[in-house]
N, C-alpha and C. Protein backbone atom coordinates (compact mmCIF):
# COMPACT_ATOMS: atom_id res chain seq x y z
N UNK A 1 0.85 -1.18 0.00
CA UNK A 1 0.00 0.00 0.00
C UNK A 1 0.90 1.25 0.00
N UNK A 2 0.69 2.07 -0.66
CA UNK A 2 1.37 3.01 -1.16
C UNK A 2 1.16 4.43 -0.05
N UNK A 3 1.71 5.56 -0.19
CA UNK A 3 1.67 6.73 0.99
C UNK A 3 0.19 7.12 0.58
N UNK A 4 0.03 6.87 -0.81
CA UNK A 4 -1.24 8.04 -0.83
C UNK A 4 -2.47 7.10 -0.92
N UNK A 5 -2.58 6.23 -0.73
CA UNK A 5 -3.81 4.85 -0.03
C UNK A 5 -3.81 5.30 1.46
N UNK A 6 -2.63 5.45 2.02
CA UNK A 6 -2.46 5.81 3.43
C UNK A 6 -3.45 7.00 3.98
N UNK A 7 -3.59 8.07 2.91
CA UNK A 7 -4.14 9.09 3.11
C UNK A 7 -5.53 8.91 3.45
N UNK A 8 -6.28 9.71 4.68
CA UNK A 8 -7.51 9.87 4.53
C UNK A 8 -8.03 11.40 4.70
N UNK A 9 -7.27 11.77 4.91
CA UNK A 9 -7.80 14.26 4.34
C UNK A 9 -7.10 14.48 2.79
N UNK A 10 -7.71 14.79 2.59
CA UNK A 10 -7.22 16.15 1.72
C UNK A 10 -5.68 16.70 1.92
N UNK A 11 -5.83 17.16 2.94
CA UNK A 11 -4.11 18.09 3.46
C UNK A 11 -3.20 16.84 3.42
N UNK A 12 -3.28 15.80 4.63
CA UNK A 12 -1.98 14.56 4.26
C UNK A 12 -1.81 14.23 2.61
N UNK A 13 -3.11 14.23 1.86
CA UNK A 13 -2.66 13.56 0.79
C UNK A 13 -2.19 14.47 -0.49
N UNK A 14 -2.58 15.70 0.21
CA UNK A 14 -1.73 17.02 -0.11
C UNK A 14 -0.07 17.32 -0.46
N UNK A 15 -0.24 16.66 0.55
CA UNK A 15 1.66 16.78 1.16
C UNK A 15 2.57 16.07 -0.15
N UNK A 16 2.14 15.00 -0.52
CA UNK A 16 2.53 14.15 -1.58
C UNK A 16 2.35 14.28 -3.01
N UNK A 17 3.45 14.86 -3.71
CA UNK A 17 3.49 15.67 -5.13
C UNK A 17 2.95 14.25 -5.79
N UNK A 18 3.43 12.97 -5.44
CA UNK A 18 2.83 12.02 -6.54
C UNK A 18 1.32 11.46 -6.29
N UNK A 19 0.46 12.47 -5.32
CA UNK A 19 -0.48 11.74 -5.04
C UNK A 19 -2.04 12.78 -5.45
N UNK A 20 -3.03 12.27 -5.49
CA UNK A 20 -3.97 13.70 -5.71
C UNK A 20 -5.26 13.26 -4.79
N UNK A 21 -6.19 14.12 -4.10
CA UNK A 21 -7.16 13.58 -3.75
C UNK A 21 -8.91 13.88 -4.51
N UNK A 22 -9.50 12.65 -4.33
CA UNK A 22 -10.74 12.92 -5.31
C UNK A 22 -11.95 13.48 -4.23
N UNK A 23 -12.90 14.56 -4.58
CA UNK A 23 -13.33 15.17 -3.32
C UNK A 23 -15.09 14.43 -3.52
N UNK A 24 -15.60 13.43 -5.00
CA UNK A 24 -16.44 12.78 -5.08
C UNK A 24 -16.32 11.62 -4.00
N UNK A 25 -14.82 10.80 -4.11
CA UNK A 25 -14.86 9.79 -3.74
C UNK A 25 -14.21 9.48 -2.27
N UNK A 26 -14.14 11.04 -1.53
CA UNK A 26 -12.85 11.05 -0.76
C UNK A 26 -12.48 10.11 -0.54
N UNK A 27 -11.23 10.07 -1.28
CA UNK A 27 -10.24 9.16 -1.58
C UNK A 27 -8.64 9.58 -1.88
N UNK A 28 -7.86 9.42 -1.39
CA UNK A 28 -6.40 9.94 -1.82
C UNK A 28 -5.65 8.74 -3.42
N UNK A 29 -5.03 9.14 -4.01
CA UNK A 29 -4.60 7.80 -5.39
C UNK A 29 -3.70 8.95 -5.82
N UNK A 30 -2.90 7.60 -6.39
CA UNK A 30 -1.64 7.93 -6.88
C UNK A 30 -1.61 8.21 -8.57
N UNK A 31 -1.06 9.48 -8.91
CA UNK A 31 -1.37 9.34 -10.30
C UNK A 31 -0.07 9.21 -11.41
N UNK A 32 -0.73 8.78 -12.50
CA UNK A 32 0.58 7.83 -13.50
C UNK A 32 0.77 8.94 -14.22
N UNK A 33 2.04 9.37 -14.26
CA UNK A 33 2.85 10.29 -15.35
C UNK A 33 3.22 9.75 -16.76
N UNK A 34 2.76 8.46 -17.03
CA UNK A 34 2.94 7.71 -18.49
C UNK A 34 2.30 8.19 -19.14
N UNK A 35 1.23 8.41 -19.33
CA UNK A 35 0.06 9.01 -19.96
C UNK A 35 -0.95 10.19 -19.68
N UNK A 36 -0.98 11.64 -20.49
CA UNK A 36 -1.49 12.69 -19.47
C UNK A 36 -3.38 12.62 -19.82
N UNK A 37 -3.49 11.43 -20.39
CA UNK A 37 -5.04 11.18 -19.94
C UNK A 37 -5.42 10.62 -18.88
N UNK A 38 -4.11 9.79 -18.49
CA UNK A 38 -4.97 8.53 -17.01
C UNK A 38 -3.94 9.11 -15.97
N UNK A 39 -3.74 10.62 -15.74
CA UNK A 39 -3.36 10.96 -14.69
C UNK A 39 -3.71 10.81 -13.77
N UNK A 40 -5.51 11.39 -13.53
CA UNK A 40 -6.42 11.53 -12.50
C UNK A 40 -7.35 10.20 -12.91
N UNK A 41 -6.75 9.13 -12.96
CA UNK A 41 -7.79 8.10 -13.56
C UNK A 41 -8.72 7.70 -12.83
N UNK A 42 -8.85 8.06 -11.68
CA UNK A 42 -10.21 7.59 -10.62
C UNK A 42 -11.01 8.69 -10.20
N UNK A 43 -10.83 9.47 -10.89
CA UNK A 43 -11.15 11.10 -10.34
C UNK A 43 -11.72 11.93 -11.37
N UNK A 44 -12.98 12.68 -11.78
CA UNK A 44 -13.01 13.43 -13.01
C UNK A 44 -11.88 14.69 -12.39
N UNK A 45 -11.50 15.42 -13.58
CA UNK A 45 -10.40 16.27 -13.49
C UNK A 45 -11.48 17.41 -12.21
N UNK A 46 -12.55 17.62 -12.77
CA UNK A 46 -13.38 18.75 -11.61
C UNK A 46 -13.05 18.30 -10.35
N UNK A 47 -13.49 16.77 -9.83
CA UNK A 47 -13.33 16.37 -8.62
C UNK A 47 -11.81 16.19 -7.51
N UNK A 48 -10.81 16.28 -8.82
CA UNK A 48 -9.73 16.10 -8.21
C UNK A 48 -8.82 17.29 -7.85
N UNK A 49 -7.60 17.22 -6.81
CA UNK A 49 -7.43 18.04 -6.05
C UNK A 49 -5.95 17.83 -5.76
N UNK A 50 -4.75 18.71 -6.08
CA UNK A 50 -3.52 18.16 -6.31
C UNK A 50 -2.30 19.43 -5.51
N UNK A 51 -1.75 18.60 -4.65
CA UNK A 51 -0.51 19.91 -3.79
C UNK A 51 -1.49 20.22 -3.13
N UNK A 52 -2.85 21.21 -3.01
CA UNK A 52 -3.29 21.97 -2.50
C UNK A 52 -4.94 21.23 -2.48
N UNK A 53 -5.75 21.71 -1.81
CA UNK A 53 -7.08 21.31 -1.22
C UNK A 53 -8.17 22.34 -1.57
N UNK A 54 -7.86 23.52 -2.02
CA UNK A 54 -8.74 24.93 -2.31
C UNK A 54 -9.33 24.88 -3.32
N UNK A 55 -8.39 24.08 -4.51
CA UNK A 55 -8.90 24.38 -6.07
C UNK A 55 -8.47 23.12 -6.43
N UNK A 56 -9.42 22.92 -7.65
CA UNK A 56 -9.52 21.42 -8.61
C UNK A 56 -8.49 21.88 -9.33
N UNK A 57 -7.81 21.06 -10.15
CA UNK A 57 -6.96 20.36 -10.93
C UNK A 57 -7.88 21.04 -12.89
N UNK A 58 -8.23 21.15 -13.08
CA UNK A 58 -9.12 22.13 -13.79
C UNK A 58 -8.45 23.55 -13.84
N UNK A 59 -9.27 24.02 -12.61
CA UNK A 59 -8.87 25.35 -11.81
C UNK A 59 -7.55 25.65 -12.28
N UNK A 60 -6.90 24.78 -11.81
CA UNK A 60 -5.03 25.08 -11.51
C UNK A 60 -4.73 25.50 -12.88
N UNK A 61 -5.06 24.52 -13.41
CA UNK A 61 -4.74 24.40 -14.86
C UNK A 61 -5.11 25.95 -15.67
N UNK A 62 -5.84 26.20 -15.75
CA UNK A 62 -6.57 27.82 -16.44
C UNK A 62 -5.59 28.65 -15.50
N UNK A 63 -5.53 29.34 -13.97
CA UNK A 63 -4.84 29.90 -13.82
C UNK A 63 -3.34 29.88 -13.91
N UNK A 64 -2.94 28.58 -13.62
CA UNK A 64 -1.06 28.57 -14.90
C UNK A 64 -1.23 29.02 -16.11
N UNK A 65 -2.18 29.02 -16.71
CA UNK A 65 -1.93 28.72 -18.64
C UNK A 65 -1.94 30.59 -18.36
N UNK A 66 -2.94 30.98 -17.78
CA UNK A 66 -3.35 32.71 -18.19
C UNK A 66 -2.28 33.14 -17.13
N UNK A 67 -1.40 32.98 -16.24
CA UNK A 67 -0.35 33.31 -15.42
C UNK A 67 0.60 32.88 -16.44
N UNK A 68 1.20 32.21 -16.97
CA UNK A 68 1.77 32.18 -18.09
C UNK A 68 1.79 33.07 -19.10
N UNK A 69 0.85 32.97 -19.87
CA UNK A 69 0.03 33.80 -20.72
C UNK A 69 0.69 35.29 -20.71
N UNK A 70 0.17 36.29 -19.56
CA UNK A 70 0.24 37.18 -19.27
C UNK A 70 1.86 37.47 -18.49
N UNK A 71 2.57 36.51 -18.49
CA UNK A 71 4.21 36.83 -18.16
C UNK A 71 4.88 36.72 -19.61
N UNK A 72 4.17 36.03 -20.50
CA UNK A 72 5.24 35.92 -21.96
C UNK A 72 4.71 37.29 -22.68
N UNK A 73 3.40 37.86 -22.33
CA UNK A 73 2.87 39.45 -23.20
C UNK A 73 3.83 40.26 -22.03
N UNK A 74 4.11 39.49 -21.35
CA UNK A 74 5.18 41.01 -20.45
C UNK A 74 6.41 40.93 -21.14
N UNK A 75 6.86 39.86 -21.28
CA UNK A 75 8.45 39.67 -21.79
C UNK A 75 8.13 40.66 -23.14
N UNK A 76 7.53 40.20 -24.17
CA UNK A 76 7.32 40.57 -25.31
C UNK A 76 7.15 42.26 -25.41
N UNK A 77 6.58 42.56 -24.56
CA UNK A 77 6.03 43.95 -24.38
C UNK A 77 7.64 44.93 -24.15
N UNK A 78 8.41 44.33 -23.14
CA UNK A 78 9.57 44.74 -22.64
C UNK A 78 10.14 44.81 -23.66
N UNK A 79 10.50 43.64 -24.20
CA UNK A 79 11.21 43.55 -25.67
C UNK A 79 11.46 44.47 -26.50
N UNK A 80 10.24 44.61 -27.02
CA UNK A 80 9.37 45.33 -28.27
C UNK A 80 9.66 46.89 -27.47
N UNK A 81 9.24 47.17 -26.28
CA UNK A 81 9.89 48.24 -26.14
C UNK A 81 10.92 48.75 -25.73
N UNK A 82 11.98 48.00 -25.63
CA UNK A 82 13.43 48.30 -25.46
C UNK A 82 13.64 48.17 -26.72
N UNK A 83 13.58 47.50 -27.82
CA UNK A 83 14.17 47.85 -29.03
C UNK A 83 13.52 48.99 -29.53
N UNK A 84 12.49 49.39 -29.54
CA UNK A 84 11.88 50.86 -29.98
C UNK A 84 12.59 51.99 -29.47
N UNK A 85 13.17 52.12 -28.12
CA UNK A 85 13.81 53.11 -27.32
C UNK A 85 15.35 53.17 -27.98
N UNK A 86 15.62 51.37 -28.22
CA UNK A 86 17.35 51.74 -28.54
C UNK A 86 17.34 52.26 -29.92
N UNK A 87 16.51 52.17 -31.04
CA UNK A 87 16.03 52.76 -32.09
C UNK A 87 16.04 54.23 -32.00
N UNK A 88 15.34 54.43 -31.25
CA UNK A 88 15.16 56.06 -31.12
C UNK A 88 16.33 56.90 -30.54
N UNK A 89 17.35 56.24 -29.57
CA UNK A 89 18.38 56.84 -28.93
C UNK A 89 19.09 56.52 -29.89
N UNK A 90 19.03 55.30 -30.99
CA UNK A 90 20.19 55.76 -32.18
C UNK A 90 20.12 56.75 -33.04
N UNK A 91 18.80 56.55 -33.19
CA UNK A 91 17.86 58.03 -33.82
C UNK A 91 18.76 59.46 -33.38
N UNK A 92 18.50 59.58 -32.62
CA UNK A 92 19.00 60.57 -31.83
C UNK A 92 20.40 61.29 -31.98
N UNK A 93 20.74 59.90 -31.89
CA UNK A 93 22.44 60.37 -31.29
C UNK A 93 22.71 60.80 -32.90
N UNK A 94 22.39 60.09 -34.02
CA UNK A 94 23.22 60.04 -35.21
C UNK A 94 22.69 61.70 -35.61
N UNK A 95 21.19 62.21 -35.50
CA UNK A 95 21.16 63.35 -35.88
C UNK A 95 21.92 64.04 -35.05
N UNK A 96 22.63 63.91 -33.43
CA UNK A 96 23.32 64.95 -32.71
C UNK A 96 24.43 64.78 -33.71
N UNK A 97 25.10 63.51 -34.32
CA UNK A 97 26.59 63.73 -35.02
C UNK A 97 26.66 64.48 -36.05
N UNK A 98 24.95 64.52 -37.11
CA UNK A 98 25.25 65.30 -38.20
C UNK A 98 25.21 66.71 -38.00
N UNK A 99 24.52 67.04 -37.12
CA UNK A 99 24.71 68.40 -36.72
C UNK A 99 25.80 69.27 -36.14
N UNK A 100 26.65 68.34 -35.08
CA UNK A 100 27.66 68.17 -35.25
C UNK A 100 28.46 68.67 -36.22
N UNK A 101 28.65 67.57 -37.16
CA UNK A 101 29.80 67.44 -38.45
C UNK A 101 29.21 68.80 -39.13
N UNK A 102 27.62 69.26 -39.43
CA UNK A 102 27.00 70.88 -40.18
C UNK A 102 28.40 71.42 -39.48
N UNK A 103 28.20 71.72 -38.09
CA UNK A 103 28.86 72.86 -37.70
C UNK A 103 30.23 72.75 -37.98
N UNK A 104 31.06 71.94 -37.53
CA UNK A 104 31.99 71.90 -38.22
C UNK A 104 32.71 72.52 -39.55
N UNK A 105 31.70 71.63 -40.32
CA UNK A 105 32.21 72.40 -41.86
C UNK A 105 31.80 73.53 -41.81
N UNK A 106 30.76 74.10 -41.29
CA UNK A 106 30.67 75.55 -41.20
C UNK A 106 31.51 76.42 -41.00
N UNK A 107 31.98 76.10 -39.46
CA UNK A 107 33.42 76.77 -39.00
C UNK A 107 34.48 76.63 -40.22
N UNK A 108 34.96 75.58 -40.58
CA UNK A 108 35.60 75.08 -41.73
C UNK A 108 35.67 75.87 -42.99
N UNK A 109 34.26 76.35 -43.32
CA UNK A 109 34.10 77.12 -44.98
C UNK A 109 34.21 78.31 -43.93
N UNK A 110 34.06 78.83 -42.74
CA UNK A 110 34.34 80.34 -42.52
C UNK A 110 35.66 80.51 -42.90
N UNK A 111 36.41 79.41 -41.95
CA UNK A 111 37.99 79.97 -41.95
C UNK A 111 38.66 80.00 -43.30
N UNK A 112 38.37 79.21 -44.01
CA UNK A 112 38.66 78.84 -45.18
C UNK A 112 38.19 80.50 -46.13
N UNK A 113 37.07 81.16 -45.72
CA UNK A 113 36.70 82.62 -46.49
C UNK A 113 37.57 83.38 -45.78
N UNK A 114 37.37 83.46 -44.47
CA UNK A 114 38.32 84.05 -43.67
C UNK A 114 39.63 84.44 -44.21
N UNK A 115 40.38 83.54 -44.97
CA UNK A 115 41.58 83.50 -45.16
C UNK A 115 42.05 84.20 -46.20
C-alpha cells in the first residue's frame, strides 16, 4: 500500500506531489505520469485536487496557462519596447553627429573665407 492509499484528508494527501485527492470519492490515489489522460484516472479532473485542497486540478490548470500567458505578453512587451527606445536613442544620437559634423564644416568654410 502506497503513501497516498495511506491518506484519509485532503491536506496529508496534499503533502505528496505524486499523489492527488478525489473530493467525489474522498479518496487519496496515486497518479501515473505515463500518460497525461490517465493521470487523474479515478477522479473526473473537476473532482480532483492536487498539492493543494482549495482548487480542482481544472482550476489550476486555467490559472497557470493565463499566469503564463500574461508573463510571456510582459516579456514581449519589454522587448518590443526596449528595441523601440534603442532605435530612437540611435535616432538621436546620429542626428546629434550630423549636426555636429554641419557645424563643423561651417566653422571650416568660414575659416577657409576668412583666409
Amino acid at each position: 500500500m502506497s503513501s497516498c492509499e495511506n491518506s484519509i484528508t485532503c491536506e496529508t494527501c496534499a503533502l505528496h506531489s505524486s499523489c492527488y485527492w478525489c473530493t467525489s470519492s474522498h479518496s487519496c490515489h496515486s497518479y501515473s505520469l505515463n500518460n497525461f489522460d490517465t493521470y487523474f484516472q479515478y477522479c473526473d479532473w473537476a473532482d480532483a485536487r492536487w498539492m493543494q485542497c482549495f482548487m480542482n486540478v481544472k482550476g489550476l490548470i486555467i490559472i497557470t496557462t493565463v499566469f503564463v500567458a500574461l508573463l510571456l505578453m510582459a516579456v514581449i512587451s519589454f522587448f518590443l519596447w526596449y528595441k523601440i527606445r534603442r532605435q530612437r536613442v540611435k535616432k538621436e544620437a546620429m542626428k546629434k553627429r550630423m549636426a555636429e559634423e554641419e557645424e563643423r564644416n561651417i566653422i571650416r568654410q568660414h575659416e577657409l573665407d576668412v583666409k
